[in-house]
C-alpha atoms as a PDB file:
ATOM      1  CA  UNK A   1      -3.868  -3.020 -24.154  1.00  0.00           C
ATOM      2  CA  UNK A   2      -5.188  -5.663 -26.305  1.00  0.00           C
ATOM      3  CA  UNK A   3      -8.784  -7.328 -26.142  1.00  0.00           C
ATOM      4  CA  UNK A   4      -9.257  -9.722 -23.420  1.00  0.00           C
ATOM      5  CA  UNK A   5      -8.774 -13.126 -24.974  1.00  0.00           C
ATOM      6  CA  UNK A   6      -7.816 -16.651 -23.260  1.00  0.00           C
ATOM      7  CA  UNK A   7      -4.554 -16.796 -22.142  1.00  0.00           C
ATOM      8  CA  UNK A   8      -3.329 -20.285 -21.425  1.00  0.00           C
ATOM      9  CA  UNK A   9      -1.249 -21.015 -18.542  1.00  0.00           C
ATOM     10  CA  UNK A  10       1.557 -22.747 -20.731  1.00  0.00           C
ATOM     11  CA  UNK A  11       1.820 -18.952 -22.719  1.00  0.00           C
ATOM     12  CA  UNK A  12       2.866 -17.131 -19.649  1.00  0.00           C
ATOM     13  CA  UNK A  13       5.725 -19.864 -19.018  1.00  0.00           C
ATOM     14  CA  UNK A  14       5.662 -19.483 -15.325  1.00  0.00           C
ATOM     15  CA  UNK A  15       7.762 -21.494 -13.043  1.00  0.00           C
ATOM     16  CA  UNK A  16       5.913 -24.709 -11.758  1.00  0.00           C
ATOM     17  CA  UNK A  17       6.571 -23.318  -8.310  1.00  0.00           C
ATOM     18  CA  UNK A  18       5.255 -19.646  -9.280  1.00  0.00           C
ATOM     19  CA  UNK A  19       2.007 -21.516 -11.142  1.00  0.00           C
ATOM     20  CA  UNK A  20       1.460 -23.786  -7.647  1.00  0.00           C
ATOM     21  CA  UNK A  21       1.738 -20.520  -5.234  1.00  0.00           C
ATOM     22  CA  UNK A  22      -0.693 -19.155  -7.554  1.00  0.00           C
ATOM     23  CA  UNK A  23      -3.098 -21.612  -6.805  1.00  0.00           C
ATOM     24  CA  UNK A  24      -2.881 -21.982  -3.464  1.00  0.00           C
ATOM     25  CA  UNK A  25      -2.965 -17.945  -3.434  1.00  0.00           C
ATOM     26  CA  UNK A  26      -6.491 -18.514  -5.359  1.00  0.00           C
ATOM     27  CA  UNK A  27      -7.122 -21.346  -2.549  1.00  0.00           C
ATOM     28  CA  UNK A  28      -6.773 -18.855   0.299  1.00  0.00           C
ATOM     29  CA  UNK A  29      -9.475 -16.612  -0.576  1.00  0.00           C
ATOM     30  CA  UNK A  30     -13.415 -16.905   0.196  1.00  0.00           C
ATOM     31  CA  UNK A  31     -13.643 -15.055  -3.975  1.00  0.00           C
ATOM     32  CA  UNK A  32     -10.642 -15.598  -6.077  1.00  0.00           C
ATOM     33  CA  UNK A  33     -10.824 -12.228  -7.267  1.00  0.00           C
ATOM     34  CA  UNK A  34      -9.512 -11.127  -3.829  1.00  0.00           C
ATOM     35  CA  UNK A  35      -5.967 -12.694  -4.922  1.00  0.00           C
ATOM     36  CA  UNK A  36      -5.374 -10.155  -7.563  1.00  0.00           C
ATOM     37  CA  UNK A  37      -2.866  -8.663  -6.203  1.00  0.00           C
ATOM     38  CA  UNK A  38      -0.815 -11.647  -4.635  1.00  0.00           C
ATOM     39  CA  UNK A  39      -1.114 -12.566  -8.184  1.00  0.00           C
ATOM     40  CA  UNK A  40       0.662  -9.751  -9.229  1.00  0.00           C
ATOM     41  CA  UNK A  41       3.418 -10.199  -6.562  1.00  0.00           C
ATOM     42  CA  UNK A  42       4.261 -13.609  -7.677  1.00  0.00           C
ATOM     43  CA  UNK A  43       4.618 -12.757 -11.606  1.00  0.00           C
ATOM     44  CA  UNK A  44       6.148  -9.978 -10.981  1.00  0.00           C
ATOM     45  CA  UNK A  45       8.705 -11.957  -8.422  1.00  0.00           C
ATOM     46  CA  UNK A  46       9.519 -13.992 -11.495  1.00  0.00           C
ATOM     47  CA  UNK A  47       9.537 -12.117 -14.404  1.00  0.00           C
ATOM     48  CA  UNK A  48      10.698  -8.771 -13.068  1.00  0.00           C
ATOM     49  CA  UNK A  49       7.580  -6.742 -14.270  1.00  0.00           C
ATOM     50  CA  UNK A  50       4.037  -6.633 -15.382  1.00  0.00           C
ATOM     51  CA  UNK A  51       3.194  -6.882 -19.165  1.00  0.00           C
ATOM     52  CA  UNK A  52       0.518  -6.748 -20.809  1.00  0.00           C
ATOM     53  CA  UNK A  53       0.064 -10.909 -21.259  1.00  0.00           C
ATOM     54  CA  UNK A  54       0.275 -11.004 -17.926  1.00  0.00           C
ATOM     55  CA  UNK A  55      -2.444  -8.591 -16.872  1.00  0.00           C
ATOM     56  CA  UNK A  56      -4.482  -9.997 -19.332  1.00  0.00           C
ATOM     57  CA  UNK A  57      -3.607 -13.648 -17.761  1.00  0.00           C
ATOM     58  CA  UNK A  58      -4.411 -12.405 -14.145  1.00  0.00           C
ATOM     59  CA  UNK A  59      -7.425 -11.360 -15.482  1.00  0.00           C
ATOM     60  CA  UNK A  60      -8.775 -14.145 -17.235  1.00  0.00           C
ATOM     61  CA  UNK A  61      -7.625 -16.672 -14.128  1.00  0.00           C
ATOM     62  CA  UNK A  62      -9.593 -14.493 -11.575  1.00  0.00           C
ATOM     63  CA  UNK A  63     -12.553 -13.913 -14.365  1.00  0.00           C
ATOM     64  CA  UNK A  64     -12.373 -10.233 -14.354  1.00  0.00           C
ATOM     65  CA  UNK A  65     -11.861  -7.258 -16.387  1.00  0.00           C
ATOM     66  CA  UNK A  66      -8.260  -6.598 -17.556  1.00  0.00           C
ATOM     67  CA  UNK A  67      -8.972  -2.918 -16.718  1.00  0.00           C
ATOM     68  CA  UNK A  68      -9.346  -4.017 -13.043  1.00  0.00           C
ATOM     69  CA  UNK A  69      -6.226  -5.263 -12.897  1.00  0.00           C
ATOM     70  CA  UNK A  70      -4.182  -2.827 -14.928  1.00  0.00           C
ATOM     71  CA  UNK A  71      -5.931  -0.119 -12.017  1.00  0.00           C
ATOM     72  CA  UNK A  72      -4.201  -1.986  -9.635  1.00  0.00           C
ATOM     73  CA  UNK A  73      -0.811  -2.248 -11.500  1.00  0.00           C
ATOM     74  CA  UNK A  74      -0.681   1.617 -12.204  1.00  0.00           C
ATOM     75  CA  UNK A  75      -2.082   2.928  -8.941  1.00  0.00           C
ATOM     76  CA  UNK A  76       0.690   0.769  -6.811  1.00  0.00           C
ATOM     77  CA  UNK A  77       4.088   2.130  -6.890  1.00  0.00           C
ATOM     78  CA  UNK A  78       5.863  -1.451  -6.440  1.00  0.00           C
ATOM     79  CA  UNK A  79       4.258  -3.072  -9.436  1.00  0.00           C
ATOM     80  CA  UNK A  80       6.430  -2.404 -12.507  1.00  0.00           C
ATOM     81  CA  UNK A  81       5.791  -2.443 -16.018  1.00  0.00           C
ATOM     82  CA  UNK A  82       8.404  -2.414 -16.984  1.00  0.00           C
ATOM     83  CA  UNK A  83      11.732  -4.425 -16.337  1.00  0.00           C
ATOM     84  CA  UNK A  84      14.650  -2.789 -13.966  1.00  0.00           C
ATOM     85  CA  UNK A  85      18.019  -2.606 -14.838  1.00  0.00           C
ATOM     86  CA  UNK A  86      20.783  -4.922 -13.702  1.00  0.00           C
ATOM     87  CA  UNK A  87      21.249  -2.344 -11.225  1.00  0.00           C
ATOM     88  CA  UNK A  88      18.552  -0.671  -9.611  1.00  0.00           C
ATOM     89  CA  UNK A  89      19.200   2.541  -7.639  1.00  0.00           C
ATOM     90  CA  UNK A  90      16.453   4.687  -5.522  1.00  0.00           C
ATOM     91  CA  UNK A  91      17.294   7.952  -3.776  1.00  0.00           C
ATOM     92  CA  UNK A  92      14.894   8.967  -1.496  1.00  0.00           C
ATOM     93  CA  UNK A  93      13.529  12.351  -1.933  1.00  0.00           C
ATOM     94  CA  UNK A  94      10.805  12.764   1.196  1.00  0.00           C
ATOM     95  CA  UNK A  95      11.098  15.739   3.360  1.00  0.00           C
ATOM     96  CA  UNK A  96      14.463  15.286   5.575  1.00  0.00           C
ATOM     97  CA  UNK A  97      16.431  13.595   2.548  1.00  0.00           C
ATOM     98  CA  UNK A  98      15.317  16.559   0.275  1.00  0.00           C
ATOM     99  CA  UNK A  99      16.093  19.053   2.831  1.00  0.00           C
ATOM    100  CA  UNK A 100      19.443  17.268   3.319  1.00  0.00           C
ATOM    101  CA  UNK A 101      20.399  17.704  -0.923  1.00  0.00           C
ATOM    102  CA  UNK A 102      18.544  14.394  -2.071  1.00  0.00           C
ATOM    103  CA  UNK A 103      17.742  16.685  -5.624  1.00  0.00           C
ATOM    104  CA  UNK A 104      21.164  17.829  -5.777  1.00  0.00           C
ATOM    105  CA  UNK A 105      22.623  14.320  -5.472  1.00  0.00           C
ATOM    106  CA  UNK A 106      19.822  13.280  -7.964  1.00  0.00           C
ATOM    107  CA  UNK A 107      21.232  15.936 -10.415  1.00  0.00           C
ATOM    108  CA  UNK A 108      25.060  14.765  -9.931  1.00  0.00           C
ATOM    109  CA  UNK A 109      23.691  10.986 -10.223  1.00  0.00           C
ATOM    110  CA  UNK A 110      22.267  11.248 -13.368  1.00  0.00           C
ATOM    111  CA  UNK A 111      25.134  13.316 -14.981  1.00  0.00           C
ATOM    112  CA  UNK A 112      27.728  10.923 -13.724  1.00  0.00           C
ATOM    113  CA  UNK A 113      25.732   7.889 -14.786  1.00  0.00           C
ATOM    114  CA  UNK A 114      24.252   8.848 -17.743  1.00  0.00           C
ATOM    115  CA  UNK A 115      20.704   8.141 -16.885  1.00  0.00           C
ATOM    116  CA  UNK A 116      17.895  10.192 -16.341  1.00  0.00           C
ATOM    117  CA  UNK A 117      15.882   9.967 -12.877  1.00  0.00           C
ATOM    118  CA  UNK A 118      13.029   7.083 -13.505  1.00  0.00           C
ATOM    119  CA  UNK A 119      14.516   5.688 -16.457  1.00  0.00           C
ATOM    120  CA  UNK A 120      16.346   2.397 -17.370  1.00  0.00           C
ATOM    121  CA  UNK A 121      19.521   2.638 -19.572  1.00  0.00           C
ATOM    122  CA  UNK A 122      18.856   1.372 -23.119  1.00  0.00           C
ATOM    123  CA  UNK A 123      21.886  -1.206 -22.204  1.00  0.00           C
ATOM    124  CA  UNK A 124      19.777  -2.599 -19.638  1.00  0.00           C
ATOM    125  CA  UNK A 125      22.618  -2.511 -17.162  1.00  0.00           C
ATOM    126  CA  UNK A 126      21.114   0.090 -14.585  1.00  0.00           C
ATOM    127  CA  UNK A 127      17.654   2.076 -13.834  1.00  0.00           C
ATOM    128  CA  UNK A 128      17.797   4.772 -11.349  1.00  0.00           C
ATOM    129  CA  UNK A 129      14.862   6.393  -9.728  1.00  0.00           C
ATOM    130  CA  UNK A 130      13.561   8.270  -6.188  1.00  0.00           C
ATOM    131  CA  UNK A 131      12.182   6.450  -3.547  1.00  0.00           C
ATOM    132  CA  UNK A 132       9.974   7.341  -0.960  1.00  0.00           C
ATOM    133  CA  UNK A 133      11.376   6.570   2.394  1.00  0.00           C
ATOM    134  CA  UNK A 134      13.739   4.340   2.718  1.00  0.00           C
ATOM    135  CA  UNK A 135      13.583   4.720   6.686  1.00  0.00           C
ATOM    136  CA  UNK A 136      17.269   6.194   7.179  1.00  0.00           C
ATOM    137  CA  UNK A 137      16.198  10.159   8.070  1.00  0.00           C
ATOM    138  CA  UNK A 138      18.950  10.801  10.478  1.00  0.00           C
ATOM    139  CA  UNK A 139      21.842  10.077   7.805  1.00  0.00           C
ATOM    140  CA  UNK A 140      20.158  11.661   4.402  1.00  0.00           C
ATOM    141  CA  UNK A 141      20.258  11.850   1.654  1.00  0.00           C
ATOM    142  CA  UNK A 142      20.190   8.041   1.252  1.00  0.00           C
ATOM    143  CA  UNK A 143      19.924   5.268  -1.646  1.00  0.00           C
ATOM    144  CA  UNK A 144      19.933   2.075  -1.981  1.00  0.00           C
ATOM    145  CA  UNK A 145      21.783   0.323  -4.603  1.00  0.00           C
ATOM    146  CA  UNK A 146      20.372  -3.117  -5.150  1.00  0.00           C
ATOM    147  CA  UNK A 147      19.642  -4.080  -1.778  1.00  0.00           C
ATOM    148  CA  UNK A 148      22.517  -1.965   0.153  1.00  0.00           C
ATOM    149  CA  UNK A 149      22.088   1.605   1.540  1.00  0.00           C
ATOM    150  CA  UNK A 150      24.196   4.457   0.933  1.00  0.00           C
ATOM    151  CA  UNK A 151      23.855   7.257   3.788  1.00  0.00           C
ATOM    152  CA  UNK A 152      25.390  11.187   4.230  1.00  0.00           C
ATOM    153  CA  UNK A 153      25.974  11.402   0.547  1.00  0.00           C
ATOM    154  CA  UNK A 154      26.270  15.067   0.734  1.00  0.00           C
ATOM    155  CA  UNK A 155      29.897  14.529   2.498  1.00  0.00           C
ATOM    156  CA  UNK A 156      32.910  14.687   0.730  1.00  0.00           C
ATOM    157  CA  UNK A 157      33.756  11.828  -1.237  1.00  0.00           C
ATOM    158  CA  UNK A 158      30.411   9.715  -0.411  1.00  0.00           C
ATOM    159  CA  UNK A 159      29.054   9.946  -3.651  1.00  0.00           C
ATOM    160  CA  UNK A 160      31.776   9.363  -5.973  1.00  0.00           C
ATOM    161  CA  UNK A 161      31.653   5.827  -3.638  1.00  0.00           C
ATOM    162  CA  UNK A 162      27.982   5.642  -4.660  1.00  0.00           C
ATOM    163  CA  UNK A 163      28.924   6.748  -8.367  1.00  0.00           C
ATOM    164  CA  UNK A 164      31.637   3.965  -7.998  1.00  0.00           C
ATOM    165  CA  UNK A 165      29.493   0.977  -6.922  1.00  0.00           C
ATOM    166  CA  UNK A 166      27.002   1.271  -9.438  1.00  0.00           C
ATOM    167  CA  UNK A 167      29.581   1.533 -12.111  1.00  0.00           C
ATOM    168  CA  UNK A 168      31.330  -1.421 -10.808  1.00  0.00           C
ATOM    169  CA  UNK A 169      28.175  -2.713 -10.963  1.00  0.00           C
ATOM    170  CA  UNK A 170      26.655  -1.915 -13.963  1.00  0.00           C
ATOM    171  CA  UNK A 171      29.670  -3.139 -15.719  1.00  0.00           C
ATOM    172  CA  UNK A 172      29.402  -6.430 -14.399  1.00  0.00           C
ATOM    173  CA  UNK A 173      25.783  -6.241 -14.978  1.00  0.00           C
ATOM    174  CA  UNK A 174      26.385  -5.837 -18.729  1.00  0.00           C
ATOM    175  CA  UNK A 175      28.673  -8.950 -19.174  1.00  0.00           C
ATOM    176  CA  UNK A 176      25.834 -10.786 -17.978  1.00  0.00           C
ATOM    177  CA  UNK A 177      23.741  -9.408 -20.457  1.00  0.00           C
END
């Protein structure tokens, strides 16, 4: 990471809506510094990850150390730093999934898709990566694609679905690009 240095609002170009929940984020809080990570969620909302400007930025609005922020950002799972693909599929891999052939699946996903496990495709169309519990044990392995689950996908046919979808998807995802 670079030096701390001052880091105008106008250099982040944030949203005036993401700038004025900032604030009143700051606002709720006895010591600003106690909105770090609200902070984080609200960037992050926007711009689909964490850089390094806006670590920096978080840092020099709450008048701490960048390295106290960039803690935060690595420790957390759900802070990114990097930006997701058009398409963003997790398997979950805790115990009953992984019992249930969430690896294997993992395997067959990233052969049929062409992406490795906790990666983004260069195209920017898709990433794919495990999850921890996504809170479907019964019907494992699971994934979610996007925002919709995909259950029993060690019975016939249910994966080449999955493998489908996020094709369908991906491909769609690249003509937006």
């Amino acid at each position: 990471m670079r030096p701390v240095r001052s880091i105008g609002e106008a250099s982040m170009k944030l949203s005036p809506n993401t700038l004025q929940g900032i604030e009143t984020a700051i606002a709720n809080y006895p010591r600003k510094q106690s909105a770090v990570m609200t902070l984080l969620h609200l960037i992050q909302e926007e711009r689909g990850f964490l850089s390094d400007e806006a670590i920096e930025w978080v840092a020099d609005k709450l008048e701490i150390q960048p390295i106290k922020v960039l803690e935060l950002v690595t420790f957390y799972p759900h802070y990114r730093r990097e930006k997701l693909g058009k398409t963003h599929v997790r398997l979950c891999r805790t115990l009953p999934c992984a019992l249930m052939g969430a690896y294997r699946v993992g395997d067959r996903l990233e052969a049929a898709l062409n992406c490795k496990m906790g990666q983004s495709k260069g195209d920017g169309t898709l990433t794919l990566e495990y999850a921890e519990c996504l809170a479907a044990c019964a019907t494992g392995p699971v994934a979610l694609v996007d925002e919709d689950l995909y259950e029993n996908l060690n019975l016939p046919g249910s994966l080449q679905t999955l493998v489908d979808t996020v094709r369908d998807r991906s491909a769609e995802g690249a003509s937006a690009l």
